[in-house]
C-alpha atoms as a PDB file:
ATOM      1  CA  UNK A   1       0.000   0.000   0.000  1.00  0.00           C
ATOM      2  CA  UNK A   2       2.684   1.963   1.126  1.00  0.00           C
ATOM      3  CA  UNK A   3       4.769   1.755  -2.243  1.00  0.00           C
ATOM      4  CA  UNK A   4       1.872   1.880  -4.071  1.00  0.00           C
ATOM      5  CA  UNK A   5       1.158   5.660  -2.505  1.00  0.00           C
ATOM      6  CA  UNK A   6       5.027   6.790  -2.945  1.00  0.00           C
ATOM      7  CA  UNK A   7       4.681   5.925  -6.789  1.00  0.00           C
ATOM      8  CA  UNK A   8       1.244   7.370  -7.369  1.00  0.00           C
ATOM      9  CA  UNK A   9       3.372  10.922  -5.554  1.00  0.00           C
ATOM     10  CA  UNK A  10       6.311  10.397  -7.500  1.00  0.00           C
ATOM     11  CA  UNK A  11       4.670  10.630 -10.819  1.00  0.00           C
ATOM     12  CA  UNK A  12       2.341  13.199  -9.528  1.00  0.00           C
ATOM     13  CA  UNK A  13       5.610  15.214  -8.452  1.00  0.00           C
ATOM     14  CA  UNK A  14       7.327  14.654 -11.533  1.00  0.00           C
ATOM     15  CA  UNK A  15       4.170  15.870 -13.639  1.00  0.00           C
ATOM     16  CA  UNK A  16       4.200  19.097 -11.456  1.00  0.00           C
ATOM     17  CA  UNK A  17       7.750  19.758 -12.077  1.00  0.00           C
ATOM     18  CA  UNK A  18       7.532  19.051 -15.881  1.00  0.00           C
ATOM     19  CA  UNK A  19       4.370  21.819 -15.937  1.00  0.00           C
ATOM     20  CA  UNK A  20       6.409  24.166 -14.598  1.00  0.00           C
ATOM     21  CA  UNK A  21       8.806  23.726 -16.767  1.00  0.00           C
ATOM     22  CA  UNK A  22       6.848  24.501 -19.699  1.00  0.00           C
ATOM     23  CA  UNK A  23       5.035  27.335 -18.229  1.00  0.00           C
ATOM     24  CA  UNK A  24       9.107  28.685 -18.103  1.00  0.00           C
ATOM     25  CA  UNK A  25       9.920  27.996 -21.778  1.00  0.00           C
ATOM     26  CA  UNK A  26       9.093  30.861 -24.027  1.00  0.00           C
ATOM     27  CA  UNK A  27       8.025  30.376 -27.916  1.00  0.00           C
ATOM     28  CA  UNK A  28      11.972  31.912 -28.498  1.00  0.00           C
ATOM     29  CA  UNK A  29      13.364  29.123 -26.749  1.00  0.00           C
ATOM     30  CA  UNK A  30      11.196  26.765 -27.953  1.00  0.00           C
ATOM     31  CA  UNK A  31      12.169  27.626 -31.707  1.00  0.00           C
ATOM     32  CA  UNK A  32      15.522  27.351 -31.269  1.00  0.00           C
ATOM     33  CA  UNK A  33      15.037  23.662 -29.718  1.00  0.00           C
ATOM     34  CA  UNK A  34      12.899  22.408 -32.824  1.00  0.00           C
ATOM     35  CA  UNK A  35      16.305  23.904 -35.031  1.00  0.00           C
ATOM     36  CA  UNK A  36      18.179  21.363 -33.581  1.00  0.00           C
ATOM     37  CA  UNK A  37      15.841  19.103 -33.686  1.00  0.00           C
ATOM     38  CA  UNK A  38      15.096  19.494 -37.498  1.00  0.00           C
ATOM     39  CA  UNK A  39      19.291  19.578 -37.263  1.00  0.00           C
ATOM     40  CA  UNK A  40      19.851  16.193 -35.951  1.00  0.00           C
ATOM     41  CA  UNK A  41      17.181  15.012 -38.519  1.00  0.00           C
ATOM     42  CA  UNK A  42      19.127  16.371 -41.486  1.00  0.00           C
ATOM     43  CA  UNK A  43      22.661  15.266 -40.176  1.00  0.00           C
ATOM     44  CA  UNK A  44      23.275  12.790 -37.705  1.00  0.00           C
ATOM     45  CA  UNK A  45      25.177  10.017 -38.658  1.00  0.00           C
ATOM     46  CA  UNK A  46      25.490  11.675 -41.930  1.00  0.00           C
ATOM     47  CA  UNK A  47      28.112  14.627 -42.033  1.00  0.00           C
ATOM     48  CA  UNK A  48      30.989  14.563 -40.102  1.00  0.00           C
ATOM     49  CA  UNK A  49      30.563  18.274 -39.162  1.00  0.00           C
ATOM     50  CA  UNK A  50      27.529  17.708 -37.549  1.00  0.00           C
ATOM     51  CA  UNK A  51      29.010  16.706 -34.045  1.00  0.00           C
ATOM     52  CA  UNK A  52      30.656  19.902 -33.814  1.00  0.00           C
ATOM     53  CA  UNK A  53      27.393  21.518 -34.034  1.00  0.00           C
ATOM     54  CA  UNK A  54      25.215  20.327 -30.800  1.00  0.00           C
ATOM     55  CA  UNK A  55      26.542  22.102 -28.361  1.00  0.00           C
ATOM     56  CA  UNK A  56      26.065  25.414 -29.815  1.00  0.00           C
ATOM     57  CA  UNK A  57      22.102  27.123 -30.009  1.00  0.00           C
ATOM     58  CA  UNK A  58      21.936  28.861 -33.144  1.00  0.00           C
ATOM     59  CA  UNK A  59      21.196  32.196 -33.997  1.00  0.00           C
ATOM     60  CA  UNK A  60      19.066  34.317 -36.277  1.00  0.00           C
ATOM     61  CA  UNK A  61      22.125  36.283 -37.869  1.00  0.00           C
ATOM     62  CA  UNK A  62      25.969  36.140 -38.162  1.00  0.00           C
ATOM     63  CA  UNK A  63      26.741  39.600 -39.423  1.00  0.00           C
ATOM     64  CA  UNK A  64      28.428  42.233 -37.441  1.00  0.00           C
ATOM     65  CA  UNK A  65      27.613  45.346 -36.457  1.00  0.00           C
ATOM     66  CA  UNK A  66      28.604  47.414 -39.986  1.00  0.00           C
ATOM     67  CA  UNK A  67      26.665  44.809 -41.802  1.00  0.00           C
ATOM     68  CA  UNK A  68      23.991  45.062 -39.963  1.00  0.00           C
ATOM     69  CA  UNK A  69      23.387  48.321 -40.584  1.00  0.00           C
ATOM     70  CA  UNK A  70      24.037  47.766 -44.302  1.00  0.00           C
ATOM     71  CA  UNK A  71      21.016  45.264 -44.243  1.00  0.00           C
ATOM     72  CA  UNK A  72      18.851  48.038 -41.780  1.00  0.00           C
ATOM     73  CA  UNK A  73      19.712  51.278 -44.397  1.00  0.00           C
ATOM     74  CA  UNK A  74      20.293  49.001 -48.257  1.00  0.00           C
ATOM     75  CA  UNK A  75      18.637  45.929 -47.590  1.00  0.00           C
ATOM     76  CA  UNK A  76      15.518  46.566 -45.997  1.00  0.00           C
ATOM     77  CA  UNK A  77      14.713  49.839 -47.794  1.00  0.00           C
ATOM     78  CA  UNK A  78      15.452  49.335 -51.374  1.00  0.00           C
ATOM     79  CA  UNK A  79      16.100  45.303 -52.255  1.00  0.00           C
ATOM     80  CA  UNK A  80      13.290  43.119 -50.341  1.00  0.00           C
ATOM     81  CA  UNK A  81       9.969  44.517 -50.448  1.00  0.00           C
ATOM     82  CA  UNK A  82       8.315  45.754 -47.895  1.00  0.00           C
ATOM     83  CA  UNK A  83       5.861  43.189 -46.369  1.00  0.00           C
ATOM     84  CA  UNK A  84       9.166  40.625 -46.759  1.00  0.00           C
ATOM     85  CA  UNK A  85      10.471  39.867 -43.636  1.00  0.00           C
ATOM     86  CA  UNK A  86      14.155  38.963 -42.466  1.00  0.00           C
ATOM     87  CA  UNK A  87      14.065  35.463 -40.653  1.00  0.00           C
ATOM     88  CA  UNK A  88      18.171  35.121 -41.020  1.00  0.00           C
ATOM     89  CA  UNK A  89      21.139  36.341 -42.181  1.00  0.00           C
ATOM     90  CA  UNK A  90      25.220  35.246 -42.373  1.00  0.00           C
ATOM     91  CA  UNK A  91      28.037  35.695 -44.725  1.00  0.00           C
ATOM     92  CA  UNK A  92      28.807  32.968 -47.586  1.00  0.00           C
ATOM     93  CA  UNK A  93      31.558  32.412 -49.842  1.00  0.00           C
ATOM     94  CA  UNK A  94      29.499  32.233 -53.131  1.00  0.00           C
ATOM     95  CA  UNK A  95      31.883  30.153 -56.229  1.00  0.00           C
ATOM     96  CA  UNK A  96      30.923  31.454 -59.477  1.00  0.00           C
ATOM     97  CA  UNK A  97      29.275  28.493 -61.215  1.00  0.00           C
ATOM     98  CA  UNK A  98      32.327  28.369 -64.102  1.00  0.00           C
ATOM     99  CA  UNK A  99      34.945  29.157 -63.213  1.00  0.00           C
ATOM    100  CA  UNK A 100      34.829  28.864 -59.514  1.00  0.00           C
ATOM    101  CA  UNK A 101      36.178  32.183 -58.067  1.00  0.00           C
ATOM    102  CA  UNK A 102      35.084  32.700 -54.959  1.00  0.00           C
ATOM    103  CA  UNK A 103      33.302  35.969 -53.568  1.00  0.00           C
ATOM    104  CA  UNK A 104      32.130  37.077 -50.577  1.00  0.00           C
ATOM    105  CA  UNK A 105      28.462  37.360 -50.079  1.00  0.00           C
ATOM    106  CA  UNK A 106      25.783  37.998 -47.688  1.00  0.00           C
ATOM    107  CA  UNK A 107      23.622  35.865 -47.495  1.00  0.00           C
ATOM    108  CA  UNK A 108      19.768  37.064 -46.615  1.00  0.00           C
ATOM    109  CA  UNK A 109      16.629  34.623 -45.805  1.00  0.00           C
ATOM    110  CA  UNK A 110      13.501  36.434 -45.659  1.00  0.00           C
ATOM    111  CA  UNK A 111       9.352  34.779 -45.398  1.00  0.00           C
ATOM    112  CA  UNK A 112       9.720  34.458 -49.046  1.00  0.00           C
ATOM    113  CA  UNK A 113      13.054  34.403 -51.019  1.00  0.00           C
ATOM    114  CA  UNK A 114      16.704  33.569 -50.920  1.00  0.00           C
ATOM    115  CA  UNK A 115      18.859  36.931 -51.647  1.00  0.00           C
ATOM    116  CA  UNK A 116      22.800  37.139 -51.993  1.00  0.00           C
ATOM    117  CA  UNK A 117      23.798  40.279 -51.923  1.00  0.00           C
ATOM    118  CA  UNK A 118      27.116  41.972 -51.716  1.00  0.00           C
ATOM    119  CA  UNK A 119      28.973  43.102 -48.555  1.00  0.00           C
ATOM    120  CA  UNK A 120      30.552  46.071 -49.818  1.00  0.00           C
ATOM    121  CA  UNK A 121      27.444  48.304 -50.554  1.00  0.00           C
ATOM    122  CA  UNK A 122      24.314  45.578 -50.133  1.00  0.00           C
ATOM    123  CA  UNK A 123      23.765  45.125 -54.104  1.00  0.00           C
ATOM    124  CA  UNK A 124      21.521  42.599 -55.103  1.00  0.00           C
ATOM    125  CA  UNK A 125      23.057  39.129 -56.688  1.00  0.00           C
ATOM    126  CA  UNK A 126      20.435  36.663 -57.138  1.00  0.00           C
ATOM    127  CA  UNK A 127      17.108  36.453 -55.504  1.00  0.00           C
ATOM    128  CA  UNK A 128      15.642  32.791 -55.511  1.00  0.00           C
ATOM    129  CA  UNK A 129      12.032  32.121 -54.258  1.00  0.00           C
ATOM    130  CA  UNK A 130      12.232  28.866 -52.328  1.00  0.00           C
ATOM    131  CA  UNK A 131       9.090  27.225 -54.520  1.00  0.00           C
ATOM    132  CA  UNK A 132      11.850  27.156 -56.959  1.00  0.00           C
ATOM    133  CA  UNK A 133      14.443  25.473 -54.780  1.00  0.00           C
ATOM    134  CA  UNK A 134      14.615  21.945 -55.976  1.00  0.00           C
ATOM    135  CA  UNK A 135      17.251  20.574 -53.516  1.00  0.00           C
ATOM    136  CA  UNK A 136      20.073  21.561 -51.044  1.00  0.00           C
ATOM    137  CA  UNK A 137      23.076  19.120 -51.478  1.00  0.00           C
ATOM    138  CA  UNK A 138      26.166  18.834 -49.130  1.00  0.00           C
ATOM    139  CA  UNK A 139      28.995  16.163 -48.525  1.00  0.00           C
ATOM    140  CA  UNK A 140      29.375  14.420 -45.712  1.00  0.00           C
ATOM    141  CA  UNK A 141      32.836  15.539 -45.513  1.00  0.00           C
ATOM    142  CA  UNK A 142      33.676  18.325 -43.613  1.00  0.00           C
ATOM    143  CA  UNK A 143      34.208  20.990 -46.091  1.00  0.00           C
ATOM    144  CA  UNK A 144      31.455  23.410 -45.379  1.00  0.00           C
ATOM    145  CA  UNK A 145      30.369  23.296 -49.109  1.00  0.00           C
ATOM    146  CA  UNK A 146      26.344  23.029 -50.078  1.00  0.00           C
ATOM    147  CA  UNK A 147      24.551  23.676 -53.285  1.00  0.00           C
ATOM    148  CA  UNK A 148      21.243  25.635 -53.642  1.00  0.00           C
ATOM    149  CA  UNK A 149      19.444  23.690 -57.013  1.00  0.00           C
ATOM    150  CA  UNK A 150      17.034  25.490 -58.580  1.00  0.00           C
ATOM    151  CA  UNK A 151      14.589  25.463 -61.425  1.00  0.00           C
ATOM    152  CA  UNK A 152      16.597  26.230 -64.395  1.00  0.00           C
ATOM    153  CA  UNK A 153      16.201  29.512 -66.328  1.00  0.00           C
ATOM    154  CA  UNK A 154      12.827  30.521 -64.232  1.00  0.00           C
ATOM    155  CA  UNK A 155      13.178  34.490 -63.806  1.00  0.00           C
ATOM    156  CA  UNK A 156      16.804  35.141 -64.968  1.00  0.00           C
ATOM    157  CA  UNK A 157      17.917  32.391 -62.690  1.00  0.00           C
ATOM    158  CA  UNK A 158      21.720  31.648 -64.452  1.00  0.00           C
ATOM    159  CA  UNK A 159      21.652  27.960 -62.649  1.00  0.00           C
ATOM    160  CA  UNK A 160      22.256  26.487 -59.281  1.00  0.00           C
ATOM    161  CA  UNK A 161      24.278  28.197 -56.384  1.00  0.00           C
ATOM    162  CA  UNK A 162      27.446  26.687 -55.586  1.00  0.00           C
ATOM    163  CA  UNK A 163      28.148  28.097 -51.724  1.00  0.00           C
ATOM    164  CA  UNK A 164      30.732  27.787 -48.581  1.00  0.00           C
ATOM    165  CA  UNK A 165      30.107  28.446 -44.768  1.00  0.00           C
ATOM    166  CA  UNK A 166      31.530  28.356 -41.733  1.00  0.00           C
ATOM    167  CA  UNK A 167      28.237  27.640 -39.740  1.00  0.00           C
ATOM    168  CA  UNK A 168      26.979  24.672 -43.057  1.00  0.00           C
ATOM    169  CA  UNK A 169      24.754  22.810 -40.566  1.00  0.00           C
ATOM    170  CA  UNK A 170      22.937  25.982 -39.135  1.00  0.00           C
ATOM    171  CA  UNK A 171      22.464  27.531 -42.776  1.00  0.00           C
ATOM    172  CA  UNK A 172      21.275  24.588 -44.259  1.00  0.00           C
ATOM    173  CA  UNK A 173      18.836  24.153 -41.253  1.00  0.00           C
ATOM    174  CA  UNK A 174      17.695  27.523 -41.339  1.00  0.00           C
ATOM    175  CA  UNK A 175      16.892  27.633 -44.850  1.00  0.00           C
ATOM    176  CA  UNK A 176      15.208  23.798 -44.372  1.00  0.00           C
ATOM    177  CA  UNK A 177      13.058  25.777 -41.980  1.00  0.00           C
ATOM    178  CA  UNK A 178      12.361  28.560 -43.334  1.00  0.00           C
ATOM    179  CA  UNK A 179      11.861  27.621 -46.884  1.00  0.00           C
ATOM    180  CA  UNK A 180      10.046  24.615 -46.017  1.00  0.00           C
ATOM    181  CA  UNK A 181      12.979  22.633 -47.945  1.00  0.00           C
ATOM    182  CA  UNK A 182      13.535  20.020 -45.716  1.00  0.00           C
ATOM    183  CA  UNK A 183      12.455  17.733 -47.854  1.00  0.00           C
ATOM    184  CA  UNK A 184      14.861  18.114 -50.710  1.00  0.00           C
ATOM    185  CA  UNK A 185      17.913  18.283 -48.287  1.00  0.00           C
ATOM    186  CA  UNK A 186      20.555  15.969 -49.034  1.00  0.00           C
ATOM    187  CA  UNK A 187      23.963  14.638 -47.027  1.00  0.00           C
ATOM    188  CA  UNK A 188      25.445  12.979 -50.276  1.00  0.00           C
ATOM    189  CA  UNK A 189      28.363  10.388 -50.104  1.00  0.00           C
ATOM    190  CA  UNK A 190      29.873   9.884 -53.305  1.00  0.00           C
ATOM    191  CA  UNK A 191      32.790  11.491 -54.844  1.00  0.00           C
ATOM    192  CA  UNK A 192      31.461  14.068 -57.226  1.00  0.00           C
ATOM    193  CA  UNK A 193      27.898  16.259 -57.342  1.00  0.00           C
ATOM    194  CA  UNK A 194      27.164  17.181 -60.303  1.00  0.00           C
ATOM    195  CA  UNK A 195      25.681  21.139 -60.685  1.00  0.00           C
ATOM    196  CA  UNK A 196      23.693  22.927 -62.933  1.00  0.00           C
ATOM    197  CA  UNK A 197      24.602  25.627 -65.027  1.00  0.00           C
ATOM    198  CA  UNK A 198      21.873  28.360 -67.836  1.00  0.00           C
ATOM    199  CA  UNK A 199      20.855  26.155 -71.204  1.00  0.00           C
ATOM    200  CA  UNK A 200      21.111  23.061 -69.481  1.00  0.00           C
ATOM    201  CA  UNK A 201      24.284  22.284 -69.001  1.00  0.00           C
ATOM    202  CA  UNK A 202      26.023  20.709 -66.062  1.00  0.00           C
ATOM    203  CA  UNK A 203      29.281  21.018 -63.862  1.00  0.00           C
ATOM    204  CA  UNK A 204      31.011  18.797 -62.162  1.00  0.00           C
ATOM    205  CA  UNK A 205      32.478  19.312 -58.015  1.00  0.00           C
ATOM    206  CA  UNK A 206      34.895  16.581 -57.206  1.00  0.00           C
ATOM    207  CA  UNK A 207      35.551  15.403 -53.234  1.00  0.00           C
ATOM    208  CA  UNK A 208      39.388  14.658 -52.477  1.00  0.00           C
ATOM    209  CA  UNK A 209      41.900  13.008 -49.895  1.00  0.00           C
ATOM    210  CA  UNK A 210      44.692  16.232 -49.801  1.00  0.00           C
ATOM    211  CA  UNK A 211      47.060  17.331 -47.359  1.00  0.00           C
ATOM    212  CA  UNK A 212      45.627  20.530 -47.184  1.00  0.00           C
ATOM    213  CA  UNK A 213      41.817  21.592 -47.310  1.00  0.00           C
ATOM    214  CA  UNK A 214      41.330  23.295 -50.690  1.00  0.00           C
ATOM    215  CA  UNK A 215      38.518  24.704 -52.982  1.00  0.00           C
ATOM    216  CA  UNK A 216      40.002  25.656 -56.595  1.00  0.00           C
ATOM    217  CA  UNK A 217      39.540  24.681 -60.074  1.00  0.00           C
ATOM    218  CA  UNK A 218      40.856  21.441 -61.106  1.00  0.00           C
ATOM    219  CA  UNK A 219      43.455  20.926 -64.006  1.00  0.00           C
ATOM    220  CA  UNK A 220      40.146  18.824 -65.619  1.00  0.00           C
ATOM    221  CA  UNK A 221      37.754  21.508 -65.380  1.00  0.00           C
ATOM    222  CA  UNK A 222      35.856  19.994 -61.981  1.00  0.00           C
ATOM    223  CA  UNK A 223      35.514  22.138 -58.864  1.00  0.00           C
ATOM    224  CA  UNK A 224      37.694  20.245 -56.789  1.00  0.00           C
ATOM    225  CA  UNK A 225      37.570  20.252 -52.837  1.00  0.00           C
ATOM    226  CA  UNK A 226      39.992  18.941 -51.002  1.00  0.00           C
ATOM    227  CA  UNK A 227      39.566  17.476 -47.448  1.00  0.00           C
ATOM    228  CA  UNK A 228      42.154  15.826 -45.448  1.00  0.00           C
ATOM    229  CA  UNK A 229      39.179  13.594 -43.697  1.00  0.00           C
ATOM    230  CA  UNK A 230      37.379  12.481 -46.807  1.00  0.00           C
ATOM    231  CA  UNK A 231      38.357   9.087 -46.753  1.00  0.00           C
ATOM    232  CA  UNK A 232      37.204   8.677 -43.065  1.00  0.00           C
ATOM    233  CA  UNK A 233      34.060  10.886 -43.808  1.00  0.00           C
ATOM    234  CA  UNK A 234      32.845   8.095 -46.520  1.00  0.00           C
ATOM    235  CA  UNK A 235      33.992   5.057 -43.850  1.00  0.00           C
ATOM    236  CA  UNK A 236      32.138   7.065 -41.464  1.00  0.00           C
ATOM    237  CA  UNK A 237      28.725   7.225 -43.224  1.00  0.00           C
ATOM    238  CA  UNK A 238      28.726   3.955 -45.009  1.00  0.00           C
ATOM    239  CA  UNK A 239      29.101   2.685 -41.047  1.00  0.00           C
ATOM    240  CA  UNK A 240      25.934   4.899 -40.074  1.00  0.00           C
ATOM    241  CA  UNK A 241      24.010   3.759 -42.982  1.00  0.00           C
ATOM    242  CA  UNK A 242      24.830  -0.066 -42.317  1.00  0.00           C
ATOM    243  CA  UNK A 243      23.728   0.563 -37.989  1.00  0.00           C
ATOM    244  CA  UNK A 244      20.462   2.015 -39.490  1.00  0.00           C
ATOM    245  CA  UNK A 245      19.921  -1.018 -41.577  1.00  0.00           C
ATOM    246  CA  UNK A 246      20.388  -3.303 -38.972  1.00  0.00           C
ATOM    247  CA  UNK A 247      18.157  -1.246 -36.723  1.00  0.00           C
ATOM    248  CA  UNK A 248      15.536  -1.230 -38.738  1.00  0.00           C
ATOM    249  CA  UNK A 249      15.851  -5.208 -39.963  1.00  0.00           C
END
């Protein structure tokens, strides 16, 4: 009888702390908890930097304080429109899709489009609304890389975005999220992705063992990227797919 009482209190206890609890969580805190939810969805056991990522909540912009106020007095007044609203914001290394130089960009997710713009003066690169967003691709290396595929030649749209970021797994989530794209994300494990370019024509990025981590132009034409840990990144998530198998079986 006794025991019986002390378990019916415990759970009543543990019910009362658990609703105060919630009562404490506000909808900000909640939101950033279904990110890294949605985060371990997209990336566990899939890209090797995901681990890396967990500990850290993330955040609704990466800029700093002069590029912040290039997005408040450019941005906001004469490149999204005016019911738009800014959801995130970081910086991105956008490679051009031939022949791969890198550039800095700003990258801008609003309710309704993707916008890179540049960081010197805010001017407007390419503006993608996510229903045209076919897919978001990454490795499951750990070179940061991802690429934005989009409907080909829809609005001036020159072909798919071929981008680079410090924070991959946030961006990636954040535009899952916000886009409602999580559906077309993909951690990919073979050795090349191929990428689109205007009048249907395709590139190729290549995934290398180096001794240094590199992203150039390759003597064949590819976008190479070079990753000391790509060899252990493909061991690594042929093991995770094989543990899932056997879960599931």
């Amino acid at each position: 009888m006794l025991q019986e009482a002390s378990s019916l209190l415990r759970k009543l206890c543990m019910k009362n702390l658990i609703l105060k609890y919630m009562k404490k969580v506000t909808p900000g805190f909640k939101s950033k908890m279904d990110e890294k939810v949605e985060a371990e969805s997209l990336f566990k056991g899939k890209k090797s930097l995901y681990g890396d990522s967990v500990k850290n909540m993330f955040v609704d912009s990466r800029l700093d304080e002069h590029h912040e106020r290039l997005i408040s007095s450019v941005f906001d007044s004469k490149v999204k429109s005016m019911e738009e609203k800014v959801k995130y914001s970081s910086v991105v290394t956008k490679f051009d899709r031939h022949g791969y130089k890198p550039r800095k960009r700003l990258m801008i997710l609003t309710d309704q489009h993707l916008y890179l713009v540049t960081d010197k003066d805010c001017a407007l690169k390419d503006k993608i609304p996510y229903d045209q967003i076919t897919g978001i691709l990454s490795s499951c290396h750990g070179d940061g890389l991802f690429i934005v595929t989009v409907k080909p030649d829809e609005n001036g749209v020159k072909g798919d975005l071929i981008l680079r970021s410090e924070e991959v797994i946030e961006v990636i989530t954040k535009l899952a999220m916000i886009g409602k794209k999580s559906d077309v994300v993909q951690v990919i494990s073979d050795h090349s992705i191929s990428h689109g370019l205007s009048g249907g024509k395709a590139g190729t990025i290549d995934f290398v063992k180096g001794p240094v981590d590199s992203m150039k132009k390759g003597k064949n034409g590819h976008f190479c990227v070079s990753n000391i840990g790509v060899i252990q990144d493909i061991h690594l998530f042929l093991f995770n797919q094989t543990i899932d198998r056997n879960q599931i079986l």
